[in-house]
PDB file of N, CA and C in Angstrom:
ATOM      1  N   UNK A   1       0.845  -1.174   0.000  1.00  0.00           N
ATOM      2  CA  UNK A   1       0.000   0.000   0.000  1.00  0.00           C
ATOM      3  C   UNK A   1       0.887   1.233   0.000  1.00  0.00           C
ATOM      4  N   UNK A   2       0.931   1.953  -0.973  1.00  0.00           N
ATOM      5  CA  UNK A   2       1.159   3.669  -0.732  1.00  0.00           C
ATOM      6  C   UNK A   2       0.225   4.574  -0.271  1.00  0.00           C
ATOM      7  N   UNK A   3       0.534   5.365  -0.328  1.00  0.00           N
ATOM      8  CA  UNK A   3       0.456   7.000   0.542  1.00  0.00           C
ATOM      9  C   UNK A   3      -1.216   7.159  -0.224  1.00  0.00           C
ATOM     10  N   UNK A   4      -1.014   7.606  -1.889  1.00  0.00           N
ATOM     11  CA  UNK A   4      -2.460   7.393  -2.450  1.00  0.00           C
ATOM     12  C   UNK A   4      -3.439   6.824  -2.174  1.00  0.00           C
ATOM     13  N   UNK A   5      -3.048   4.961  -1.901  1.00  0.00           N
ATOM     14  CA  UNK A   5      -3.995   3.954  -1.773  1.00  0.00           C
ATOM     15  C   UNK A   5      -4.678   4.300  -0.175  1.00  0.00           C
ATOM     16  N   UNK A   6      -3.786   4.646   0.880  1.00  0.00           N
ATOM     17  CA  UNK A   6      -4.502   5.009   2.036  1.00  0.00           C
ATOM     18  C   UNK A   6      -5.393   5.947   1.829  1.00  0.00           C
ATOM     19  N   UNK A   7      -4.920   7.305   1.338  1.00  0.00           N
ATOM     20  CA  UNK A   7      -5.857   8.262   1.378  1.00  0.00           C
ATOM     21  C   UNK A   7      -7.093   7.938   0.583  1.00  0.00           C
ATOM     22  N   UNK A   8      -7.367   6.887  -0.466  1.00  0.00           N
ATOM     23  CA  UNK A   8      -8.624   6.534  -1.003  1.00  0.00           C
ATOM     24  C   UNK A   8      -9.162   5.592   0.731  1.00  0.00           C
ATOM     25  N   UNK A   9      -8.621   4.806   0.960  1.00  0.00           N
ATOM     26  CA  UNK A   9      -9.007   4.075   2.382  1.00  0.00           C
ATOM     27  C   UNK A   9      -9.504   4.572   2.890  1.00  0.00           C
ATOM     28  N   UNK A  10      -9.043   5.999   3.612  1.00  0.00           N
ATOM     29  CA  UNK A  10      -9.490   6.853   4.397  1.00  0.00           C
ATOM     30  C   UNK A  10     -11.021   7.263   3.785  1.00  0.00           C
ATOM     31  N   UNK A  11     -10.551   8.010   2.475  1.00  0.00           N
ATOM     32  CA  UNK A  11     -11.320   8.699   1.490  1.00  0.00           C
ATOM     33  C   UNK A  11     -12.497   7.730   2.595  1.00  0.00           C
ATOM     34  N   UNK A  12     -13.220   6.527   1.883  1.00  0.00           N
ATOM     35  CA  UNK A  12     -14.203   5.623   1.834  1.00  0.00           C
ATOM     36  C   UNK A  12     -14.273   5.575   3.256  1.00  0.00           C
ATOM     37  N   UNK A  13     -13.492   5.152   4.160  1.00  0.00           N
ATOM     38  CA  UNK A  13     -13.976   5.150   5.688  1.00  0.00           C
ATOM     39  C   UNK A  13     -14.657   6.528   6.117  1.00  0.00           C
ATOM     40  N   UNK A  14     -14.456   7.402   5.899  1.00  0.00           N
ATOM     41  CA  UNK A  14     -14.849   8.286   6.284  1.00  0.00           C
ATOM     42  C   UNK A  14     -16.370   9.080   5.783  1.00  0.00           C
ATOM     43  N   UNK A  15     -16.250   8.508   4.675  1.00  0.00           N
ATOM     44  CA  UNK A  15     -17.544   8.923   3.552  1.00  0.00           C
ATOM     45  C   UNK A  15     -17.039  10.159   2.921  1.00  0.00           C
ATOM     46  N   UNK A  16     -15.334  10.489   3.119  1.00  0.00           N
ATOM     47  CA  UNK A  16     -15.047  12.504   2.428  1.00  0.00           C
ATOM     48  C   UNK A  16     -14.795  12.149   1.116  1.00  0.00           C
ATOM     49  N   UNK A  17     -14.138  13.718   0.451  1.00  0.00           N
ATOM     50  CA  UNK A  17     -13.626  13.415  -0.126  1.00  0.00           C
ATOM     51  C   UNK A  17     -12.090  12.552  -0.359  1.00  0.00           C
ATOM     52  N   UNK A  18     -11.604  12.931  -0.994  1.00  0.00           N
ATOM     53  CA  UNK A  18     -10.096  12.215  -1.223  1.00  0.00           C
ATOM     54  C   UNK A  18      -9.299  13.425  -0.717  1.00  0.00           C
ATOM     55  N   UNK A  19      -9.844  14.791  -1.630  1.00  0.00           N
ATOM     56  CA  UNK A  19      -8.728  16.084  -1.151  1.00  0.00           C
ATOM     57  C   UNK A  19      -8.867  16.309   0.756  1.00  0.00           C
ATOM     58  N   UNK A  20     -10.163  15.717   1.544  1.00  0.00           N
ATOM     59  CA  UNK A  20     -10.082  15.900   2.720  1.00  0.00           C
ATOM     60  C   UNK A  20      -9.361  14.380   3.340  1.00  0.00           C
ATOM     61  N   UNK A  21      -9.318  13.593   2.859  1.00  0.00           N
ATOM     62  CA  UNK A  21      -8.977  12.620   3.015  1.00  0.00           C
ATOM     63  C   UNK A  21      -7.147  12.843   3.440  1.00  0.00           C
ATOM     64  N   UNK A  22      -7.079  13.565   2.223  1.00  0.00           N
ATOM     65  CA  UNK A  22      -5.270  13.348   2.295  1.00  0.00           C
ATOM     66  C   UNK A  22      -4.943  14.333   3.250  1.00  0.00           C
ATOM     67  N   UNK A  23      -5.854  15.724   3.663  1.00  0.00           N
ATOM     68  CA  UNK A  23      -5.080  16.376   4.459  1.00  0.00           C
ATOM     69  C   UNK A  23      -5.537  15.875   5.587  1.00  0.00           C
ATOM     70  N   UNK A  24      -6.226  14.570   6.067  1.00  0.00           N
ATOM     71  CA  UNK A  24      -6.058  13.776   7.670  1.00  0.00           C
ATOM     72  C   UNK A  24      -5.001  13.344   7.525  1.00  0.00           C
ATOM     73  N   UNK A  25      -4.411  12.378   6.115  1.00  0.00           N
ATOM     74  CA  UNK A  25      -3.706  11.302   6.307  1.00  0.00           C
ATOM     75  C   UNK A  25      -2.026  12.462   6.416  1.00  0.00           C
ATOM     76  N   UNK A  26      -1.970  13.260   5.945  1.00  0.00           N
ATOM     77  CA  UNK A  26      -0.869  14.160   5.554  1.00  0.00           C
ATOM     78  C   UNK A  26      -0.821  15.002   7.101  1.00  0.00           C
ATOM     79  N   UNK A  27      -1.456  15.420   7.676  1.00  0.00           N
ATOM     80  CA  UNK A  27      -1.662  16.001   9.443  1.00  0.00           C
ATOM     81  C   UNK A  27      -1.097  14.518  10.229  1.00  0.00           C
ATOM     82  N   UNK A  28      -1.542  13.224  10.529  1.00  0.00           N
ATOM     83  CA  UNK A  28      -1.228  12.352  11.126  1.00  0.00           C
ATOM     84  C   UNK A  28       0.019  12.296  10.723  1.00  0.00           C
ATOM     85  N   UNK A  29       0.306  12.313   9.594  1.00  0.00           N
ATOM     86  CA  UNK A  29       2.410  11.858   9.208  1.00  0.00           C
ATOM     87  C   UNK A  29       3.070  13.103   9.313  1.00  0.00           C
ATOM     88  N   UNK A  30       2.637  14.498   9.586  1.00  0.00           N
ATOM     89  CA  UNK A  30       3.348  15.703   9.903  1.00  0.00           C
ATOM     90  C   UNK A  30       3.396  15.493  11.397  1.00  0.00           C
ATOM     91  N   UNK A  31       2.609  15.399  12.168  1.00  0.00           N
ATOM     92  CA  UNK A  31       2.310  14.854  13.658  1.00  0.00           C
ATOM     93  C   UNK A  31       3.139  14.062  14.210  1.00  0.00           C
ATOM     94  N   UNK A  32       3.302  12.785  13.427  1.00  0.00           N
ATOM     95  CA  UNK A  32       4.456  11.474  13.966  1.00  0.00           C
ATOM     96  C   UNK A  32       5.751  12.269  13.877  1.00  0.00           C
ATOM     97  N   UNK A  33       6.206  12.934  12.318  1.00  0.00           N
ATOM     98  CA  UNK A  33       7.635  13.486  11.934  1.00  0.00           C
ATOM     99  C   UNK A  33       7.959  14.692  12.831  1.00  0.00           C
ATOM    100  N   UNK A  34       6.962  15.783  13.469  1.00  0.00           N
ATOM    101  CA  UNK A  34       7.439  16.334  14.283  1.00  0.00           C
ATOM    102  C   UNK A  34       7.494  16.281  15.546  1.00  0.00           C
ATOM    103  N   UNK A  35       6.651  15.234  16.259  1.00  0.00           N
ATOM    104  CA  UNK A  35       7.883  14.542  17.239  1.00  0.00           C
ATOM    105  C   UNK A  35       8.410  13.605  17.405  1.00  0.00           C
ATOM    106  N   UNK A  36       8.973  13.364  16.409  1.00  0.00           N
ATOM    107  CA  UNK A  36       9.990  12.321  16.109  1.00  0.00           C
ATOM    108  C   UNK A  36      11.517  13.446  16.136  1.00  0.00           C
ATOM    109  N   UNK A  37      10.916  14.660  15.615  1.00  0.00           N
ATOM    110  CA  UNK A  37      12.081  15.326  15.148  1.00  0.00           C
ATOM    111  C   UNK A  37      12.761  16.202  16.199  1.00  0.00           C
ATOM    112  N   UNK A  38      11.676  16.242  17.323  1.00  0.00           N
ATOM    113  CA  UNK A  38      11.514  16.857  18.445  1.00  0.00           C
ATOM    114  C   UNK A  38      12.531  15.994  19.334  1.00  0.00           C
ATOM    115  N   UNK A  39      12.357  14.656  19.458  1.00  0.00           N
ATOM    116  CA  UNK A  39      13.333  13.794  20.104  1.00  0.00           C
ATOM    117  C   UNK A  39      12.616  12.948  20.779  1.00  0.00           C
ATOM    118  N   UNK A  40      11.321  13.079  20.534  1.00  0.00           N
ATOM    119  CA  UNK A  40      10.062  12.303  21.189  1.00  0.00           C
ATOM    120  C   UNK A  40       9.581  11.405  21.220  1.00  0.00           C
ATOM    121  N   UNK A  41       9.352  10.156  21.813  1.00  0.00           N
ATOM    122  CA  UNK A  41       9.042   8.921  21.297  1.00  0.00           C
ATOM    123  C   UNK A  41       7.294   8.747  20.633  1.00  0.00           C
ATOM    124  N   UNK A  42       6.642   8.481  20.102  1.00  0.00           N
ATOM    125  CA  UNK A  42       5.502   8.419  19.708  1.00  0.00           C
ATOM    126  C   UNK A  42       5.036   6.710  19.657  1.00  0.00           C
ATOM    127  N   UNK A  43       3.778   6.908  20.408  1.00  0.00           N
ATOM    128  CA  UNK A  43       3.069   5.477  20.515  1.00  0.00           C
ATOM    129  C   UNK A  43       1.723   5.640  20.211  1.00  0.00           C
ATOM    130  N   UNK A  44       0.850   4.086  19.497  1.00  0.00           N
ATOM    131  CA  UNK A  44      -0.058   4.500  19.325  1.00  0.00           C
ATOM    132  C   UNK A  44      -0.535   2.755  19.519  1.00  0.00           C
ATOM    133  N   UNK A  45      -1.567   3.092  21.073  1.00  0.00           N
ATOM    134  CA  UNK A  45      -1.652   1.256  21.693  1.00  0.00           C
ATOM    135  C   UNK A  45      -2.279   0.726  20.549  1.00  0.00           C
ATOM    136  N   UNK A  46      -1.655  -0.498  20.566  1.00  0.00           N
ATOM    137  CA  UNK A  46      -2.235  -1.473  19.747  1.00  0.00           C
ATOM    138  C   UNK A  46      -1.594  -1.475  18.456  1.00  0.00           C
ATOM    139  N   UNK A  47      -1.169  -0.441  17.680  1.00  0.00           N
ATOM    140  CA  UNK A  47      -0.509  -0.599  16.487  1.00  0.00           C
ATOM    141  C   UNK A  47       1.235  -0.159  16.452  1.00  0.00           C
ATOM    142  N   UNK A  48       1.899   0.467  17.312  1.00  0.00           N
ATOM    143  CA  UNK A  48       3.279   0.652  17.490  1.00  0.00           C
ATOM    144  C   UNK A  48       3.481   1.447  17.857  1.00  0.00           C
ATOM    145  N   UNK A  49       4.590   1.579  18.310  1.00  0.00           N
ATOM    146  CA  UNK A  49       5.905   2.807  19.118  1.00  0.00           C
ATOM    147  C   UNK A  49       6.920   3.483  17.629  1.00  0.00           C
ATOM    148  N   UNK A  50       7.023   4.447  18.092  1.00  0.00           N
ATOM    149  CA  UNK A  50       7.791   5.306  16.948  1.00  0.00           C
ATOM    150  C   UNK A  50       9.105   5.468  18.335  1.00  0.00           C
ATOM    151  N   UNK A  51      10.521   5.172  17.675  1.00  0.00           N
ATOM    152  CA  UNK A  51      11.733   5.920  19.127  1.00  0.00           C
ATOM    153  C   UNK A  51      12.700   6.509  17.756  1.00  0.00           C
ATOM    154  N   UNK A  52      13.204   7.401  18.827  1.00  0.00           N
ATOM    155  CA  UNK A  52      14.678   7.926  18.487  1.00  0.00           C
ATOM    156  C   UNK A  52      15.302   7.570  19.135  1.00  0.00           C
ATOM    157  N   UNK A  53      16.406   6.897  18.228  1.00  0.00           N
ATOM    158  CA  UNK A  53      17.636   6.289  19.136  1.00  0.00           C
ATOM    159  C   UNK A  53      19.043   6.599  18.669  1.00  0.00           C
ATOM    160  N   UNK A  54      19.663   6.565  19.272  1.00  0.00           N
ATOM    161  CA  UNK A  54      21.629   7.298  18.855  1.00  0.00           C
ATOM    162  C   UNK A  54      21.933   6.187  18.168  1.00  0.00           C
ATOM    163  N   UNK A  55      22.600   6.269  16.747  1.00  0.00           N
ATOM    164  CA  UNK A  55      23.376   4.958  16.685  1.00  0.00           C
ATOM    165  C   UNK A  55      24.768   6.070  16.934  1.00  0.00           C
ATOM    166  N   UNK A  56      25.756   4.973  17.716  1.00  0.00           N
ATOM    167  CA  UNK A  56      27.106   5.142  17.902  1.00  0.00           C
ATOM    168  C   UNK A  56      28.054   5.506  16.513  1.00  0.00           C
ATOM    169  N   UNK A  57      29.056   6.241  16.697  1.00  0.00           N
ATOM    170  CA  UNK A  57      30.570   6.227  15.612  1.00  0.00           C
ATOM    171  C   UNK A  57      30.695   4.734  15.745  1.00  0.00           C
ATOM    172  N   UNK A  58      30.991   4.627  14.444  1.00  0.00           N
ATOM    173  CA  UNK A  58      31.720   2.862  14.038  1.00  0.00           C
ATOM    174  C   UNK A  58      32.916   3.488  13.240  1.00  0.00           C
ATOM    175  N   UNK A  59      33.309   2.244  13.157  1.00  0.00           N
ATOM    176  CA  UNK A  59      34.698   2.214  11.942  1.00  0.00           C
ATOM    177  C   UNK A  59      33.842   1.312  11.146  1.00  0.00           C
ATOM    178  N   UNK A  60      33.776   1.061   9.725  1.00  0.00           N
ATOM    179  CA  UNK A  60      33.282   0.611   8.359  1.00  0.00           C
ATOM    180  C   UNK A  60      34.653   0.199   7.402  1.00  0.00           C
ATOM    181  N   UNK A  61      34.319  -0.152   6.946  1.00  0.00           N
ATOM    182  CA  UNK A  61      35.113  -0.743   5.548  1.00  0.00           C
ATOM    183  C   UNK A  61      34.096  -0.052   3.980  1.00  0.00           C
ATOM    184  N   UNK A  62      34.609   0.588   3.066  1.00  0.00           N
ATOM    185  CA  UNK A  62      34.806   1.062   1.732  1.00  0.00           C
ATOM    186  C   UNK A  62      34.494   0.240   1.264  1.00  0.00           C
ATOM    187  N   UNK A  63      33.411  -0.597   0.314  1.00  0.00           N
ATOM    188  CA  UNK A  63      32.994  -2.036  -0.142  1.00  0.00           C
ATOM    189  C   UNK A  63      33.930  -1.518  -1.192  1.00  0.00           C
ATOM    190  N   UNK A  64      34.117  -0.323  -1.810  1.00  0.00           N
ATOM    191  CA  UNK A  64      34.973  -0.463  -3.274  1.00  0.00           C
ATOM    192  C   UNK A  64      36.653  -1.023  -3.496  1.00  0.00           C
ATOM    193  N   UNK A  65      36.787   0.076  -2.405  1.00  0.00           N
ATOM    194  CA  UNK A  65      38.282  -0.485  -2.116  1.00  0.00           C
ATOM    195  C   UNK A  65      38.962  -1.186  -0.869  1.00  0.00           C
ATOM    196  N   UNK A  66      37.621  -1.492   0.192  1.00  0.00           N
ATOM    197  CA  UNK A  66      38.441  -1.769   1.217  1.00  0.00           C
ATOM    198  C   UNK A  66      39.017  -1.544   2.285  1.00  0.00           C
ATOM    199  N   UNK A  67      39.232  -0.053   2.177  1.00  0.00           N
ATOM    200  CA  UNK A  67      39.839   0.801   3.281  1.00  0.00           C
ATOM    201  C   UNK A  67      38.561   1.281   4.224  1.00  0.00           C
ATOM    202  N   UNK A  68      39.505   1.558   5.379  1.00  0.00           N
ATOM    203  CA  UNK A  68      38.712   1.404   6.781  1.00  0.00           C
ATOM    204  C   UNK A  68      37.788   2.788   6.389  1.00  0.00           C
ATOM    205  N   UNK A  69      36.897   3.078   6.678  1.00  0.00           N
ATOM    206  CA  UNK A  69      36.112   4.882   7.017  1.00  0.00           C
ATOM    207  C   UNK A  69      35.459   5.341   8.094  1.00  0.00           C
ATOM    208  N   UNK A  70      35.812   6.343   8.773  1.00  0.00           N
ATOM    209  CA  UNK A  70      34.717   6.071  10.536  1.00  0.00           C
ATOM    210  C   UNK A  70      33.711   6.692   9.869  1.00  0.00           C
ATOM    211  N   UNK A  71      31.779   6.009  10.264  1.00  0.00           N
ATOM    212  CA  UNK A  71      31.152   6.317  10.285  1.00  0.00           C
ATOM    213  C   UNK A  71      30.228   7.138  11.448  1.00  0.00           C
ATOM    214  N   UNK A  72      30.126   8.274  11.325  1.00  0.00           N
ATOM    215  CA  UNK A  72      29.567   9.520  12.145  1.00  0.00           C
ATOM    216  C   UNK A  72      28.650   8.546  13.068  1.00  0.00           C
ATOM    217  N   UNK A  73      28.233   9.462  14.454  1.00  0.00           N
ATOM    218  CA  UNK A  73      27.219   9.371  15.128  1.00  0.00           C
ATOM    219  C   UNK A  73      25.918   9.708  14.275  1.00  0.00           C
ATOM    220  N   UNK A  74      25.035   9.098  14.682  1.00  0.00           N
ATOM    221  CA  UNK A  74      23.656   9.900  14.519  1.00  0.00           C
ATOM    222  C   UNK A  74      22.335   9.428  14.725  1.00  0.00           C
ATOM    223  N   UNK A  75      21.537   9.919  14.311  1.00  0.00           N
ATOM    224  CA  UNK A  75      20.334   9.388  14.882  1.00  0.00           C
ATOM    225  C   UNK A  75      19.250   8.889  14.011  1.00  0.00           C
ATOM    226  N   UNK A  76      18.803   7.345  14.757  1.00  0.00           N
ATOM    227  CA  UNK A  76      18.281   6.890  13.544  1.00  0.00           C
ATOM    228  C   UNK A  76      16.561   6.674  14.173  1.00  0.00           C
ATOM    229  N   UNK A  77      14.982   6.442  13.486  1.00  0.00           N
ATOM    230  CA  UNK A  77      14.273   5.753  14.341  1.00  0.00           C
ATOM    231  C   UNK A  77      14.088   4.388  14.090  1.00  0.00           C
ATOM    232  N   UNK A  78      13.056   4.114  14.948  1.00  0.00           N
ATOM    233  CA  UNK A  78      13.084   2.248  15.287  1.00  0.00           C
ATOM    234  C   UNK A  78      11.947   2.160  15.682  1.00  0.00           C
ATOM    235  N   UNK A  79      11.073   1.781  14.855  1.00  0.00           N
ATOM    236  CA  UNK A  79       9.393   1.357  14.951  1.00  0.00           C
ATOM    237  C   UNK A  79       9.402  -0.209  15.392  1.00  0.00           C
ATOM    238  N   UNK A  80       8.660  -0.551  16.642  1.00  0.00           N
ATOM    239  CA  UNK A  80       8.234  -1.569  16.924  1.00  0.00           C
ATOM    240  C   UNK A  80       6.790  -2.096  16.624  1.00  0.00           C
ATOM    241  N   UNK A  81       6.443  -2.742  16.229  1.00  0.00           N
ATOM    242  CA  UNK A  81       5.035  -3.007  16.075  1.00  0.00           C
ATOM    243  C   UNK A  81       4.605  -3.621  17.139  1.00  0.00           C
ATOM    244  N   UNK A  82       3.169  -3.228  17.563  1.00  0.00           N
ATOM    245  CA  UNK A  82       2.290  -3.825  18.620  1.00  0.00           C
ATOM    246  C   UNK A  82       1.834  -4.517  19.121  1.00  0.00           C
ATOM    247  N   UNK A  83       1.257  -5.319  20.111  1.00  0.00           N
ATOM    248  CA  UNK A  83       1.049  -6.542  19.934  1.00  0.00           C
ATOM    249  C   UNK A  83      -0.210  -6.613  18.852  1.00  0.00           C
ATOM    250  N   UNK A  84      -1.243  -6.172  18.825  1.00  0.00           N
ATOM    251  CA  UNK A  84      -2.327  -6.188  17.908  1.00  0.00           C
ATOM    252  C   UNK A  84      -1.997  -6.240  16.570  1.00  0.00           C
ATOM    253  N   UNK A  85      -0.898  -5.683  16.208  1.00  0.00           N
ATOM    254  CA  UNK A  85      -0.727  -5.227  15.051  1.00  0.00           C
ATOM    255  C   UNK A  85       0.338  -6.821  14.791  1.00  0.00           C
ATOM    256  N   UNK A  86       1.033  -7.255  15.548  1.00  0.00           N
ATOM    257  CA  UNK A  86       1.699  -8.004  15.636  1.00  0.00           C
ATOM    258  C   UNK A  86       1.052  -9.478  15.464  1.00  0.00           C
ATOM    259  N   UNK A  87       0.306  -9.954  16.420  1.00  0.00           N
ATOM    260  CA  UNK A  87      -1.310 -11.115  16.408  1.00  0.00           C
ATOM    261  C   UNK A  87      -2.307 -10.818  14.764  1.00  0.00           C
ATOM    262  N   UNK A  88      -1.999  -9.585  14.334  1.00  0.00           N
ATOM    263  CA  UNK A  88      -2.434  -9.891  12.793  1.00  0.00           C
ATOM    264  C   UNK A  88      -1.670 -10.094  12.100  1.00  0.00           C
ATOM    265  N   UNK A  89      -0.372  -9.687  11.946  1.00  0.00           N
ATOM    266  CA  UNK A  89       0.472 -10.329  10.684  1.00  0.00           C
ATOM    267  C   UNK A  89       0.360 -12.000  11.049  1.00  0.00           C
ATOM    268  N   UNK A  90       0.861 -12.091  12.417  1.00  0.00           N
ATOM    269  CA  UNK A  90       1.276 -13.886  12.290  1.00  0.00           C
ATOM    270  C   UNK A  90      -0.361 -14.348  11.603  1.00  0.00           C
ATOM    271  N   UNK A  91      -1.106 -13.882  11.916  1.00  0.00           N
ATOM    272  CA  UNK A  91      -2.622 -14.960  11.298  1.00  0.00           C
ATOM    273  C   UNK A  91      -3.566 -15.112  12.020  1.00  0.00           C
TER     274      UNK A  91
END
C-alpha cells in the first residue's frame, strides 16, 4: 500500500472526499515526523511505538576499495510493532 492507496481508504472510511482525506492522512504523518524530530518517542496502543535512538561512531570498511572509514554518530528511528498489530500479521 502507498500514501495514495490510504488516502482513497481513508477517502471511503470516512464517507469525504479524497482532497479531505489526504489532508487527515498528511496532518497524522506531519504529527508522527514532528515529534519524532523533536526527540520524542511516539506510541499508538495497539498498532506501534515510533523511538529515536543514537546509533554510535563505528569504523566501516569502503565495499569499493576496502579501506577502513569512521562512520559519524547519529540518529536513527526504530518502529516496533504492537502486539495487535503483531497477532495480525502472524494470522
Amino acid at each position: 500500500m502507498n500514501k495514495g492507496e490510504l488516502v482513497t481508504q481513508v477517502a471511503k472510511a470516512t464517507e469525504t472526499t479524497k482532497k479531505d482525506a489526504k489532508v487527515l492522512v498528511d496532518t497524522v504523518f506531519a504529527s508522527i515526523e514532528q515529534e519524532l524530530a523533536e526527540g520524542n518517542d511516539v506510541s499508538i496502543l495497539g498498532f506501534g511505538n515510533w523511538k529515536v535512538k543514537d546509533r554510535a561512531a563505528r569504523t566501516g570498511n569502503n565495499p569499493q576499495t576496502g579501506e577502513k572509514i569512521e562512520i559519524p554518530a547519529t540518529k536513527t528511528v526504530k518502529f516496533t510493532a504492537g502486539k495487535k498489530l503483531k497477532s495480525l500479521v502472524k494470522g
